[in-house]
PDB file of N, CA and C in Angstrom:
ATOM      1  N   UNK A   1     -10.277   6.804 -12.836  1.00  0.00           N
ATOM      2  CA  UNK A   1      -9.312   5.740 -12.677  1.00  0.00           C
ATOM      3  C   UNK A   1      -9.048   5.501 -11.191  1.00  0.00           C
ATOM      4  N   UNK A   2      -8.603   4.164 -11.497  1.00  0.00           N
ATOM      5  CA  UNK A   2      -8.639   3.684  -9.531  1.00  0.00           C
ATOM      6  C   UNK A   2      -7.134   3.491  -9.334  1.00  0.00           C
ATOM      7  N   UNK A   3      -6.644   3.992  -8.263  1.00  0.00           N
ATOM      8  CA  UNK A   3      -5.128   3.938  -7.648  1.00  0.00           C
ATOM      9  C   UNK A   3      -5.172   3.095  -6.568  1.00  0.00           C
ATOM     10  N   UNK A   4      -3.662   2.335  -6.556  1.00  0.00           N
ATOM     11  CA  UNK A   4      -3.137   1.823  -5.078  1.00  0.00           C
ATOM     12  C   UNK A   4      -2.403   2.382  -4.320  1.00  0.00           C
ATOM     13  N   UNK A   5      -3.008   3.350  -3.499  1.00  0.00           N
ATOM     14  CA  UNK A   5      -2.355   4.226  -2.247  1.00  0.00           C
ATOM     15  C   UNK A   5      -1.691   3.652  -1.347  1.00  0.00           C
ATOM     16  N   UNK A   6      -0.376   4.027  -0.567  1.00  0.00           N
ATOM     17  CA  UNK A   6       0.348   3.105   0.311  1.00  0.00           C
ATOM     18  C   UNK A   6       1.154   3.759   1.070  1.00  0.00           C
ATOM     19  N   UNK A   7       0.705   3.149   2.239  1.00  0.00           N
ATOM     20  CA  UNK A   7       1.669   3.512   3.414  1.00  0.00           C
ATOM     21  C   UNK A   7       2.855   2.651   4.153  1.00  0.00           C
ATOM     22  N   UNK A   8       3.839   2.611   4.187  1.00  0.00           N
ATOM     23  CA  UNK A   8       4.737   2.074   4.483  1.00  0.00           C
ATOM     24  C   UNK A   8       5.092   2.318   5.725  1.00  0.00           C
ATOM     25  N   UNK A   9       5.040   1.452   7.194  1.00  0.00           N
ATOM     26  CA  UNK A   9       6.395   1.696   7.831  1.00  0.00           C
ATOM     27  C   UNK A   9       7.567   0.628   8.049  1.00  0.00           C
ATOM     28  N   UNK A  10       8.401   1.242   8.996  1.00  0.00           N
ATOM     29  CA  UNK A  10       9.096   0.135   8.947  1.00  0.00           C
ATOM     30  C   UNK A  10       9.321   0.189  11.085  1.00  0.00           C
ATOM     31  N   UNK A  11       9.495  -0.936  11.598  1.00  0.00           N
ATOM     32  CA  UNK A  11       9.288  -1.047  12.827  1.00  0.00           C
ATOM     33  C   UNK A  11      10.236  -1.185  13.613  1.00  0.00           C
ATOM     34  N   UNK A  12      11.502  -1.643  12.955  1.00  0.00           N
ATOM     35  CA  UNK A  12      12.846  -1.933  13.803  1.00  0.00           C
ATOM     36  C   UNK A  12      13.448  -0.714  13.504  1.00  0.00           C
ATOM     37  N   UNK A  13      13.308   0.478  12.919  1.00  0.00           N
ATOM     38  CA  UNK A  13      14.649   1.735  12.453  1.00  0.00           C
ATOM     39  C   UNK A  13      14.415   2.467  13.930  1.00  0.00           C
ATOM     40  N   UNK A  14      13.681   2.605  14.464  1.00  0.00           N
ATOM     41  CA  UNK A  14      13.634   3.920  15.928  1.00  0.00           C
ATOM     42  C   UNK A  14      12.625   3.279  17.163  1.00  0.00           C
ATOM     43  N   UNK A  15      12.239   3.934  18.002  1.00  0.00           N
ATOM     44  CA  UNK A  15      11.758   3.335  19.427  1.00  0.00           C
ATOM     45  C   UNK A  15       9.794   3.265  18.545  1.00  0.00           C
ATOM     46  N   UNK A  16       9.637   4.100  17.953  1.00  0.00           N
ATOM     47  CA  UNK A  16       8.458   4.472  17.379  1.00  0.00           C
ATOM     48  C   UNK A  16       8.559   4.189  15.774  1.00  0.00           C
ATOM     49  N   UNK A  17       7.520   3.569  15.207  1.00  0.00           N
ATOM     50  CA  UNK A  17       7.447   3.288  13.777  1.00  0.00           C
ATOM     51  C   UNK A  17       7.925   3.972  12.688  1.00  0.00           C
ATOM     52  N   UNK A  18       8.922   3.931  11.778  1.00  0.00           N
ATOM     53  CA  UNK A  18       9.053   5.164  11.009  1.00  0.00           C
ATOM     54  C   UNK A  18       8.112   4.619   9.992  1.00  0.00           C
ATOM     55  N   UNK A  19       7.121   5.655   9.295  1.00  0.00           N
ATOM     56  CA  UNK A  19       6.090   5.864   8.168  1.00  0.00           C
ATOM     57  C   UNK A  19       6.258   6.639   7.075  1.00  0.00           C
ATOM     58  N   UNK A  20       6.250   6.371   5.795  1.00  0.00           N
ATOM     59  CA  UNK A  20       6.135   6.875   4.832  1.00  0.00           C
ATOM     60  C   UNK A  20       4.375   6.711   4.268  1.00  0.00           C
ATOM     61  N   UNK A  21       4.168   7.815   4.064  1.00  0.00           N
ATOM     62  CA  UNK A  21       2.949   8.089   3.323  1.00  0.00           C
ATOM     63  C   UNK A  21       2.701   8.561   2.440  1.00  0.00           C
ATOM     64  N   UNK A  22       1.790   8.511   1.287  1.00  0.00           N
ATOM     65  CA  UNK A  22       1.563   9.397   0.176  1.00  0.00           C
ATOM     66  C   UNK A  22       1.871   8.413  -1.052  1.00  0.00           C
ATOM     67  N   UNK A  23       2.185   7.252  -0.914  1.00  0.00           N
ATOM     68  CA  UNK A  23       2.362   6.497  -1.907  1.00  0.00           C
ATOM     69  C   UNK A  23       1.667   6.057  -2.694  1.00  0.00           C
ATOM     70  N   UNK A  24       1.883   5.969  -3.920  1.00  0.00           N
ATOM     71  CA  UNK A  24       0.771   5.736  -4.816  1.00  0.00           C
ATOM     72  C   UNK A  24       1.505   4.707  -5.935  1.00  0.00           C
ATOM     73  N   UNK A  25       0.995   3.430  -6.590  1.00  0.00           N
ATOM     74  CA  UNK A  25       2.102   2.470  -7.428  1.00  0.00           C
ATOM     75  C   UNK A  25       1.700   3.247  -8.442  1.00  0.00           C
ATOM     76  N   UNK A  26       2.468   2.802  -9.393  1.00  0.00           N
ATOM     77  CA  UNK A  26       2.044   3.400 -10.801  1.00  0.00           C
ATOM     78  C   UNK A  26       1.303   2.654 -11.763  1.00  0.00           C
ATOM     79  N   UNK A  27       0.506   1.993 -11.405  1.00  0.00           N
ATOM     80  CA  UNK A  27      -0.625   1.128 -12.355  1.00  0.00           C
ATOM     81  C   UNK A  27      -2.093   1.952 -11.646  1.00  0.00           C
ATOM     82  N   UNK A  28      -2.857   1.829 -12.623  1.00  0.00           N
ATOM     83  CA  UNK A  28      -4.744   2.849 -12.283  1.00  0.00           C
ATOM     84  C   UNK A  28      -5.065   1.567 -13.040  1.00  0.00           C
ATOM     85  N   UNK A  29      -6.408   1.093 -12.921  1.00  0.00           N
ATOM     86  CA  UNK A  29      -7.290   0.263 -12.707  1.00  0.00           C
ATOM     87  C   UNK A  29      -8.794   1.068 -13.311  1.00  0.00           C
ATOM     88  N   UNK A  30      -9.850   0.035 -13.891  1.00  0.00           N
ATOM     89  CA  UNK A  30     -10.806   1.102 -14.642  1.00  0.00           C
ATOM     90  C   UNK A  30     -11.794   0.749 -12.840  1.00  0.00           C
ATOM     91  N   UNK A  31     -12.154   0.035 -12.318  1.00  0.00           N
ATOM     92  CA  UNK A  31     -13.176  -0.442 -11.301  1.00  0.00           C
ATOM     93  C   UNK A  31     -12.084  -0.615 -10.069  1.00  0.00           C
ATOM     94  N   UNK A  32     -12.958  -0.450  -9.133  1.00  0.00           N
ATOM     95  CA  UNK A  32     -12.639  -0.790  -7.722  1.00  0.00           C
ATOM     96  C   UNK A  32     -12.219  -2.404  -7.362  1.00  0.00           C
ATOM     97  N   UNK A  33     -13.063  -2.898  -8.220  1.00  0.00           N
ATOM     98  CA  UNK A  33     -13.145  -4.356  -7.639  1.00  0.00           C
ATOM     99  C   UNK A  33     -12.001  -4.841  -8.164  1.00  0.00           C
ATOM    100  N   UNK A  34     -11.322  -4.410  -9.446  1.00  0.00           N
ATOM    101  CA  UNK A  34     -10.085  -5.188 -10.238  1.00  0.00           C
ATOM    102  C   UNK A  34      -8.914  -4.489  -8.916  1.00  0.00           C
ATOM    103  N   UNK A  35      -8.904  -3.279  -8.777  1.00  0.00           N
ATOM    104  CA  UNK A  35      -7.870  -2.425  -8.111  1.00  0.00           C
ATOM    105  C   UNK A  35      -8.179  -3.203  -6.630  1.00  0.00           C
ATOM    106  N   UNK A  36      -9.388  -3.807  -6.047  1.00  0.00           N
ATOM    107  CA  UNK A  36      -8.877  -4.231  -4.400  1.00  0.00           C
ATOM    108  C   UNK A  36      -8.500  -6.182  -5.157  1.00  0.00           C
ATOM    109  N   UNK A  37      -8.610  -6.446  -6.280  1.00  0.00           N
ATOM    110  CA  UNK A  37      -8.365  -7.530  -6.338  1.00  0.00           C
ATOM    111  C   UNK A  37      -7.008  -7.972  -6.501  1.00  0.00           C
ATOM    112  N   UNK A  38      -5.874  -6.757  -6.787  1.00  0.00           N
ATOM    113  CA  UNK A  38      -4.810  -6.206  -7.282  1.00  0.00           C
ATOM    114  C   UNK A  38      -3.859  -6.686  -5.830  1.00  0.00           C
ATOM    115  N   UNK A  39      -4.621  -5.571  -4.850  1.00  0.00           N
ATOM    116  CA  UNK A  39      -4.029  -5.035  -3.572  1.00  0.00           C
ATOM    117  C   UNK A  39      -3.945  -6.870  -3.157  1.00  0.00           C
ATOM    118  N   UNK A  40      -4.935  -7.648  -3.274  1.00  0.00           N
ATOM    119  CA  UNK A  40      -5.044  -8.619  -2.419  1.00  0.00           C
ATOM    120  C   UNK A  40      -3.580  -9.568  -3.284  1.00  0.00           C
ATOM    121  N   UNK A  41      -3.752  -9.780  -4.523  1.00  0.00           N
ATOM    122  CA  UNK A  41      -2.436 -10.104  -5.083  1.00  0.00           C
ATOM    123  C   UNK A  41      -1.087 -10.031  -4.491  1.00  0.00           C
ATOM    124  N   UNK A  42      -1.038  -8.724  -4.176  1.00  0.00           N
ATOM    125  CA  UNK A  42       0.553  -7.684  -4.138  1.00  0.00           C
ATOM    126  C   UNK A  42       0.446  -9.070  -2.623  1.00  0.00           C
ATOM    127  N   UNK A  43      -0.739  -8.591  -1.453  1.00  0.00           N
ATOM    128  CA  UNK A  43      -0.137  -8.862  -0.067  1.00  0.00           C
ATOM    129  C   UNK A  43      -0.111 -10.395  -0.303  1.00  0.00           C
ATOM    130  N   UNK A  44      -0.214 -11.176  -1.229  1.00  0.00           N
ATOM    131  CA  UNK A  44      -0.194 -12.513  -0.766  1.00  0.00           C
ATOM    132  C   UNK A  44       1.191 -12.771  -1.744  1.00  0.00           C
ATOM    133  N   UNK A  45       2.018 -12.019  -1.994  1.00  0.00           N
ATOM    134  CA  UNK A  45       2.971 -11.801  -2.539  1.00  0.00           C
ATOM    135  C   UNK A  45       4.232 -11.773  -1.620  1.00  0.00           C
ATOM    136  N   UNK A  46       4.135 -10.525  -1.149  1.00  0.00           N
ATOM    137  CA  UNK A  46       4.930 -10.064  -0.165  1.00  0.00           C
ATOM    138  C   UNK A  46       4.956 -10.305   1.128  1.00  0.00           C
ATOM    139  N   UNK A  47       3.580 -10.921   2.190  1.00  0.00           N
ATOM    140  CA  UNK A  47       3.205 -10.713   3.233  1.00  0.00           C
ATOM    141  C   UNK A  47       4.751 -10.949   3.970  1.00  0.00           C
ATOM    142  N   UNK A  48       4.742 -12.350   3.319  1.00  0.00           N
ATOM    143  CA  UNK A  48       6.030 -12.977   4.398  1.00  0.00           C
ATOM    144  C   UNK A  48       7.297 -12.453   4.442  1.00  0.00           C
ATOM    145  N   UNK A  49       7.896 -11.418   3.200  1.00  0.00           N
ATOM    146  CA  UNK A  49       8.894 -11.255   3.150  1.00  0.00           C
ATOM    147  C   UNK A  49       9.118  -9.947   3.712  1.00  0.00           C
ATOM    148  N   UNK A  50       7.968  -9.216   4.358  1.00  0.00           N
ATOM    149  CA  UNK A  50       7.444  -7.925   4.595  1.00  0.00           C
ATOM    150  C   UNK A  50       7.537  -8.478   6.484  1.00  0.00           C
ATOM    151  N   UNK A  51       7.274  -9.702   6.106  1.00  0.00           N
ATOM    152  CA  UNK A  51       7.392  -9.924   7.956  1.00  0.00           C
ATOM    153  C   UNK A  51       8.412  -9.878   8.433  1.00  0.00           C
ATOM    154  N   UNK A  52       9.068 -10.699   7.656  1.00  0.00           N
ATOM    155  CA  UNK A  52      11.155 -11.047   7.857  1.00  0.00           C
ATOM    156  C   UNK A  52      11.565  -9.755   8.382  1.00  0.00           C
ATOM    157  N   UNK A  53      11.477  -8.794   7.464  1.00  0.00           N
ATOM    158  CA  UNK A  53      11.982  -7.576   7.855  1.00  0.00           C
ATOM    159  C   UNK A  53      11.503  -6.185   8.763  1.00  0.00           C
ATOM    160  N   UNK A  54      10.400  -6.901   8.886  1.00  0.00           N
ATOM    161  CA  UNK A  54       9.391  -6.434  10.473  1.00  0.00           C
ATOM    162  C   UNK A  54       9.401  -4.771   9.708  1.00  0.00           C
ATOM    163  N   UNK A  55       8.612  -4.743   8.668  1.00  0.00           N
ATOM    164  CA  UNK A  55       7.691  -3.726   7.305  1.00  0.00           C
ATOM    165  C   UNK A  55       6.120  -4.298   7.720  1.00  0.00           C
ATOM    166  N   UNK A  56       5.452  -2.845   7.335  1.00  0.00           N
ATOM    167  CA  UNK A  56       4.644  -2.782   7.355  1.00  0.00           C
ATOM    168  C   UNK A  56       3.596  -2.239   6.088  1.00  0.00           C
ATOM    169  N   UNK A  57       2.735  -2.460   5.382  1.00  0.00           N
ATOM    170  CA  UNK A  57       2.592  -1.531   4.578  1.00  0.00           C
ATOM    171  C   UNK A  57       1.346  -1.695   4.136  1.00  0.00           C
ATOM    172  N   UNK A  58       0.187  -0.353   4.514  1.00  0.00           N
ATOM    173  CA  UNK A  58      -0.597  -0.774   4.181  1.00  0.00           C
ATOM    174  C   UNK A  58      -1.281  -0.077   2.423  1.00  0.00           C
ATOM    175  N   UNK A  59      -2.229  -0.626   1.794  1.00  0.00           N
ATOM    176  CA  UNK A  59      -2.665  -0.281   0.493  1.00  0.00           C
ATOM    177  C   UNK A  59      -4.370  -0.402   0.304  1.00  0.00           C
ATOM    178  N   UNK A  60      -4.750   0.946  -0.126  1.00  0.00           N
ATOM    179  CA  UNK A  60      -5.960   0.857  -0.203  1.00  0.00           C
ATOM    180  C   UNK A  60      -6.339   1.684  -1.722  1.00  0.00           C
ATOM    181  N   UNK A  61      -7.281   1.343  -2.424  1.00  0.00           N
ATOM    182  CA  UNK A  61      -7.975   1.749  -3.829  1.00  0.00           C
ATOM    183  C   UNK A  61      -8.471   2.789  -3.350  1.00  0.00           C
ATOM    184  N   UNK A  62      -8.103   4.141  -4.156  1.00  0.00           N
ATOM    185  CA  UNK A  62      -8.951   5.125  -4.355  1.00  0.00           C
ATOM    186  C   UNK A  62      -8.946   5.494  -5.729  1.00  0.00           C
ATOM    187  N   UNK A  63     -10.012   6.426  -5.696  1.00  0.00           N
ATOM    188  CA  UNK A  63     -10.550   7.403  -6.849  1.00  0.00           C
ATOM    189  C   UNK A  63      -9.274   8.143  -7.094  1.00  0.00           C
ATOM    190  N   UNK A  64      -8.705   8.829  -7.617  1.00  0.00           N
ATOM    191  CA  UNK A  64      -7.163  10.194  -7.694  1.00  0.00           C
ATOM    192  C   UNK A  64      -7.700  10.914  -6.969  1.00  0.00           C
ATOM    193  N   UNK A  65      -9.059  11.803  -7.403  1.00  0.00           N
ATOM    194  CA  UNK A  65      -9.607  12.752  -7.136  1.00  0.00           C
ATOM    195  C   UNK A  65     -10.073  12.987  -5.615  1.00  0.00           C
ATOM    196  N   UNK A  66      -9.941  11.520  -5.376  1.00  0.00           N
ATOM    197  CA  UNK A  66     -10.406  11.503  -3.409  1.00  0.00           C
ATOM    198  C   UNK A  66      -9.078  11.240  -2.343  1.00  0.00           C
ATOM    199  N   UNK A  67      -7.961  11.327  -2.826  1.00  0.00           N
ATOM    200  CA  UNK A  67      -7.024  11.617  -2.017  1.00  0.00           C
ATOM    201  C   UNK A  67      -6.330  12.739  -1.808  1.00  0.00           C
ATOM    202  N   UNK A  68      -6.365  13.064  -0.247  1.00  0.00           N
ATOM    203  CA  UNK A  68      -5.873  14.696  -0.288  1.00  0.00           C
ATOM    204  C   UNK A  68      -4.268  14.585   0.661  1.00  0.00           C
ATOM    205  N   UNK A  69      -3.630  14.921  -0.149  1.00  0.00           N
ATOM    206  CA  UNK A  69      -2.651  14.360   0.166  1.00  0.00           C
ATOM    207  C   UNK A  69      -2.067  15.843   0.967  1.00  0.00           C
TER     208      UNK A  69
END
């Protein structure tokens, strides 16, 4: 099964980016191609409202088994 892994920061809280990592949504996907077709969804979703608040966040498809968290 394919996951959407995600990293979050946010850019206005400190002098340096604060980041959250290790994120994972809770939907799995059977193929890669449905799961990056997913990711492209979410950002044309959010991009702008992710700008407003000067967020960052990035999301990439993996395997479970290939993230070492």
């Amino acid at each position: 099964m394919w996951f959407i892994h995600t990293v979050i920061c946010i850019a206005n809280l400190t002098l340096a980016p604060f980041c959250s990592i290790g994120g994972k949504l809770p939907i799995s996907f059977d193929n890669y191609e449905t799961c990056d077709k997913a990711v492209d969804r979410i950002v044309l979703e959010i991009d702008e409202q992710l700008k407003e608040r000067q967020l960052t966040v990035a999301m990439k498809c993996f395997i479970n088994e290939q993230v070492n968290t």
